[in-house]
Protein backbone atom coordinates (compact mmCIF):
# COMPACT_ATOMS: atom_id res chain seq x y z
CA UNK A 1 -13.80 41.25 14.94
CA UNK A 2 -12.38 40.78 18.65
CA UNK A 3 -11.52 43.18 21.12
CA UNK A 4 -8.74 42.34 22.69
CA UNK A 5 -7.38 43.94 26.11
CA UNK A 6 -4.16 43.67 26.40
CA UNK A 7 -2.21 44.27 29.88
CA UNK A 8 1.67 44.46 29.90
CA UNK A 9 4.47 42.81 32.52
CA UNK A 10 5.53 44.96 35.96
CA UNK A 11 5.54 48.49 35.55
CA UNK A 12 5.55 48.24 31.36
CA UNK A 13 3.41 49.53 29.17
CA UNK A 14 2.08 48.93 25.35
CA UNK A 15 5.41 49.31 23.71
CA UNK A 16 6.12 45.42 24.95
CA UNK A 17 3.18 44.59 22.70
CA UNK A 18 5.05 46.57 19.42
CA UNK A 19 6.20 44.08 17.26
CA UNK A 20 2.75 41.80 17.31
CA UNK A 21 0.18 41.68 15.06
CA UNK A 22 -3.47 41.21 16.01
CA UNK A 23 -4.83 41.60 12.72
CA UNK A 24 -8.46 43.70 12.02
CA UNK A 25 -9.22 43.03 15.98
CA UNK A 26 -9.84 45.83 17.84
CA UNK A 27 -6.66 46.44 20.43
CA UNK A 28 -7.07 47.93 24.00
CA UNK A 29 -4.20 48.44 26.44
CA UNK A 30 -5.15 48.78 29.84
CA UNK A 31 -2.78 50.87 32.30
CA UNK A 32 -1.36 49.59 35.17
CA UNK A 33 -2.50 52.32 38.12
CA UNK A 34 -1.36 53.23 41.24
CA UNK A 35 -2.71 50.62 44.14
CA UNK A 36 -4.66 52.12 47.03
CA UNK A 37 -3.31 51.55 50.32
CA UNK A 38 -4.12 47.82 51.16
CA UNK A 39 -5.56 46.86 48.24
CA UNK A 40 -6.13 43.60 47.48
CA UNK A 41 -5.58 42.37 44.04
CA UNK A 42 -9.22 41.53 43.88
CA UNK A 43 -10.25 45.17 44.17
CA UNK A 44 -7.05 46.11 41.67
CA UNK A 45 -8.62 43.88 38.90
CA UNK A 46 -12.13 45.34 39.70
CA UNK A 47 -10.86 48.92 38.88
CA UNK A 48 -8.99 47.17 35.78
CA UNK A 49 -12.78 45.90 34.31
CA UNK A 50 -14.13 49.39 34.41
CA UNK A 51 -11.84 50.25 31.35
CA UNK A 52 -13.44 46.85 29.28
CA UNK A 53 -16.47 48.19 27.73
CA UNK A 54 -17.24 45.05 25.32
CA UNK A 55 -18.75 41.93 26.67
CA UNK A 56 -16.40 38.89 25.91
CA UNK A 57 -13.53 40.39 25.44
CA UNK A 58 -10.11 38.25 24.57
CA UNK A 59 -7.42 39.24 27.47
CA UNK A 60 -3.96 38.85 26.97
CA UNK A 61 -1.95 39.38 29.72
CA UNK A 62 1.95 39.93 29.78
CA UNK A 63 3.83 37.91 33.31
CA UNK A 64 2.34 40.18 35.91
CA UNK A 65 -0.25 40.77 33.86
CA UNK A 66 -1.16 37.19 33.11
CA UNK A 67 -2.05 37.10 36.15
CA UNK A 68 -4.32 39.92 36.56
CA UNK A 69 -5.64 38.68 33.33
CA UNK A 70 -6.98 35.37 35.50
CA UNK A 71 -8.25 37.66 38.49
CA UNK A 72 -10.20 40.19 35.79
CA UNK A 73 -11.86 36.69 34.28
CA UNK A 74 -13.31 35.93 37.73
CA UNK A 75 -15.19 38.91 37.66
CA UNK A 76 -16.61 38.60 34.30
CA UNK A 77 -17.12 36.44 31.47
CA UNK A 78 -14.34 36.39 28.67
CA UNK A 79 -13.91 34.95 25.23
CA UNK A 80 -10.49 33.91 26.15
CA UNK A 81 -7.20 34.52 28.10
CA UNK A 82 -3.76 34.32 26.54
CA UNK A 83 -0.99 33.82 29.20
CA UNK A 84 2.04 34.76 27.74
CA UNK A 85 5.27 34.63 29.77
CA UNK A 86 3.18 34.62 33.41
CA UNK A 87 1.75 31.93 35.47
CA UNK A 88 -1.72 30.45 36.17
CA UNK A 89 -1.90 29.43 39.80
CA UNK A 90 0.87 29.38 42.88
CA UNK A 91 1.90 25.71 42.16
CA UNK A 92 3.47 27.53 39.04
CA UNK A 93 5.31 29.82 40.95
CA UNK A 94 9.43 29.56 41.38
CA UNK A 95 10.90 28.32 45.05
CA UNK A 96 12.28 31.67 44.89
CA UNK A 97 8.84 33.37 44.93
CA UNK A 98 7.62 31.18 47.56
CA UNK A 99 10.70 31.57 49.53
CA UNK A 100 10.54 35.33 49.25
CA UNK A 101 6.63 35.06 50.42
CA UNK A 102 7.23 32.75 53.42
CA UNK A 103 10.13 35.00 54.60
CA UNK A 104 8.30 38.26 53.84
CA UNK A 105 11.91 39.51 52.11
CA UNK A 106 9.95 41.81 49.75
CA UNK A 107 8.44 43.74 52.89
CA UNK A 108 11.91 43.72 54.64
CA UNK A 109 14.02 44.49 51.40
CA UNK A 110 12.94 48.09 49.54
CA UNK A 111 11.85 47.06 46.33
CA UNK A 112 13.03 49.82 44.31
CA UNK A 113 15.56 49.47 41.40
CA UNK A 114 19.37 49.20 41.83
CA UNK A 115 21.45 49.85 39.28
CA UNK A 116 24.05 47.56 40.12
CA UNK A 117 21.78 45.08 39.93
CA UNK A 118 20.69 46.15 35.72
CA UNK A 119 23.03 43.76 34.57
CA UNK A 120 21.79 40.73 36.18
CA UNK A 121 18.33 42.10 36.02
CA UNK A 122 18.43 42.34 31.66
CA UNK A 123 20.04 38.74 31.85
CA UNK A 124 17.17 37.18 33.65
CA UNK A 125 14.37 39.03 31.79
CA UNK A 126 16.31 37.90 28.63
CA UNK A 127 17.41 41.15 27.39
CA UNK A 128 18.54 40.79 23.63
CA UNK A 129 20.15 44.19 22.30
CA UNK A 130 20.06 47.89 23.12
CA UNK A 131 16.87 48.72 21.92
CA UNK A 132 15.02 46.61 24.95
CA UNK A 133 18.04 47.70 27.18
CA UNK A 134 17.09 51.22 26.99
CA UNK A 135 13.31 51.03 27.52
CA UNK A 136 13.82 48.81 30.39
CA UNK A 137 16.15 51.28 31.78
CA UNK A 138 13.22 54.01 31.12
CA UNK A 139 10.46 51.93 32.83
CA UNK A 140 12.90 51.23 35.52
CA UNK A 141 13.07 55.19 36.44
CA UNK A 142 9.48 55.85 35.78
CA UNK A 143 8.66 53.04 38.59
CA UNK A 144 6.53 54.38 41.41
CA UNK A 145 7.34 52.50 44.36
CA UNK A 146 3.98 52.46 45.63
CA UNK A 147 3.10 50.66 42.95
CA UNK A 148 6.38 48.31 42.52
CA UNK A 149 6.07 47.35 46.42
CA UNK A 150 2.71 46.54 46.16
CA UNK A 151 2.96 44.55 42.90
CA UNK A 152 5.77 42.41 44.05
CA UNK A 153 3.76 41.49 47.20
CA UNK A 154 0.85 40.66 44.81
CA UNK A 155 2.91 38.36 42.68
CA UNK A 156 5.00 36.50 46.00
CA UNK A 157 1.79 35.99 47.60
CA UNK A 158 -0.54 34.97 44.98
CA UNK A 159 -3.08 31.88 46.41
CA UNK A 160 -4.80 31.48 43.04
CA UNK A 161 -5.74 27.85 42.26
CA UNK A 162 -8.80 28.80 40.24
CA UNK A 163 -8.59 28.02 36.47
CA UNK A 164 -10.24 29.71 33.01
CA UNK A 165 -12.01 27.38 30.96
CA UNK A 166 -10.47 29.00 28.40
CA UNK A 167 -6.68 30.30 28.74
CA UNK A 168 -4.18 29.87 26.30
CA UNK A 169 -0.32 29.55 27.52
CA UNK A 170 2.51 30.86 25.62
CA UNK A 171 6.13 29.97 27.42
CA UNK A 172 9.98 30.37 26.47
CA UNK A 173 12.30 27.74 27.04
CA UNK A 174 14.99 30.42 28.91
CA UNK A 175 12.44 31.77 30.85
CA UNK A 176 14.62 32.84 34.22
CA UNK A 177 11.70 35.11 35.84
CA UNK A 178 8.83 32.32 35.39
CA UNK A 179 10.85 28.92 34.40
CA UNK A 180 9.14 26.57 31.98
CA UNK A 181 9.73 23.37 33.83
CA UNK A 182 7.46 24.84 36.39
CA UNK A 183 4.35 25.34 34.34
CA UNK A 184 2.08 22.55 34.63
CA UNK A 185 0.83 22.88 30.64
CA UNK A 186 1.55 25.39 28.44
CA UNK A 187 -0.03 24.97 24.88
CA UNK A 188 3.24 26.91 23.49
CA UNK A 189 6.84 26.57 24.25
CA UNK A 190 9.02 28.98 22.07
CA UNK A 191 12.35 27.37 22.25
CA UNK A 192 15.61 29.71 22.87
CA UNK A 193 13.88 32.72 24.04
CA UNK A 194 13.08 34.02 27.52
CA UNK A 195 10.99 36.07 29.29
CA UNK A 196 10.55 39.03 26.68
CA UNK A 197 9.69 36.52 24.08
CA UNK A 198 6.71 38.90 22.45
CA UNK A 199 10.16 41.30 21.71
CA UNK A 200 12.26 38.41 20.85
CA UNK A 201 10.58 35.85 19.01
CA UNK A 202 7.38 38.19 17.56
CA UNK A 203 6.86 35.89 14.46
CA UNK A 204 6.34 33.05 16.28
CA UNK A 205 4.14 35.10 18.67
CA UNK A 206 2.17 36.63 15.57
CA UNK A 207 1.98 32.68 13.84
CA UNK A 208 0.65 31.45 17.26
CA UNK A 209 -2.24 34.65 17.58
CA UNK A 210 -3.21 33.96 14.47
CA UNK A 211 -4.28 30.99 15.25
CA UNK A 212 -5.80 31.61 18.17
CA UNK A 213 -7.72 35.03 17.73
């Protein structure tokens, strides 16, 4: 048996992980938690690693936290990392990302959530029925800023280039957020799905984990 430490996307939680099946592994969700003033994401993913308690655990990590999935396996070692929807290193990045980073738009821009802006928002995250509309609208008024400023800086500015031995990458062709043709190799591409593909296309999902876990 595995444990497996699961982190979800910006500001989400475990309910993104609902519909997949990890078998007789053991399943731990870590929290996303308020960032301290200045804090690097170095020191964010060293407060993540005091909730794993088993050596060699299995991340998977969710877009945002893909990547904190990579920064938590620099600090210690891990059976594997699943990347599902997220990125590995800046090259994999969007222009738009880089853009937004080399104009510093997220610091001059509040990042807080507009509801005029839900429409297009659902659309690029791939937004498939009501269900998903209405607990992205709930995780979209539970946002604390403090955290929502700082993670959007984190993401923008990431200078990763450093690799796991051992990642696994899990992509959807409609990917708007993180698009496919910018990911250098993902073992996975789930055609006709985007960014919410563990909601979306869960079968595959469950076909691929149990292959991999």
């Amino acid at each position: 048996m595995n444990h497996i430490y699961c982190i979800s996307g910006f500001g989400a939680d475990e309910r993104v992980f609902g519909k997949i099946d990890f078998g007789k592994n053991d399943v731990h969700f870590i929290q996303w938690k308020i960032p301290e003033k200045h804090e690097t994401i170095e020191s964010y993913a060293a407060r993540m690693c005091k909730e794993i308690l088993h050596p060699f655990p299995i991340l998977i990590g969710l877009s945002f936290g893909g990547m904190m999935a990579i920064e938590i396996a620099k600090l210690i070692p891990v059976e594997k990392v699943i990347l599902v929807s997220s990125v590995c290193c800046r090259k994999e990045l969007p222009f738009y990302m880089k853009l937004t980073s080399a104009l510093n738009l997220n610091r001059l821009i509040p990042m807080k959530p507009y509801p005029i802006l839900e429409p297009l928002e659902n659309y690029n995250l791939g937004v498939e029925d009501k269900e998903q509309k209405k607990l992205l609208k709930e995780y979209r008024n539970n946002l604390n800023l403090q955290y929502s400023n700082w993670a959007i800086d984190q993401v923008v500015n990431w200078k990763n280039e450093w690799l796991p031995s051992n990642y696994i990458h899990i992509h959807g062709t409609k990917d708007h957020i993180f698009p496919v043709k910018k990911i250098i190799n993902p073992d996975y591409v789930i055609k006709n799905t985007g960014h919410l593909l563990l909601m979306n296309k869960a079968d595959e999902v469950n076909e691929i984990l149990k292959k991999e876990l």
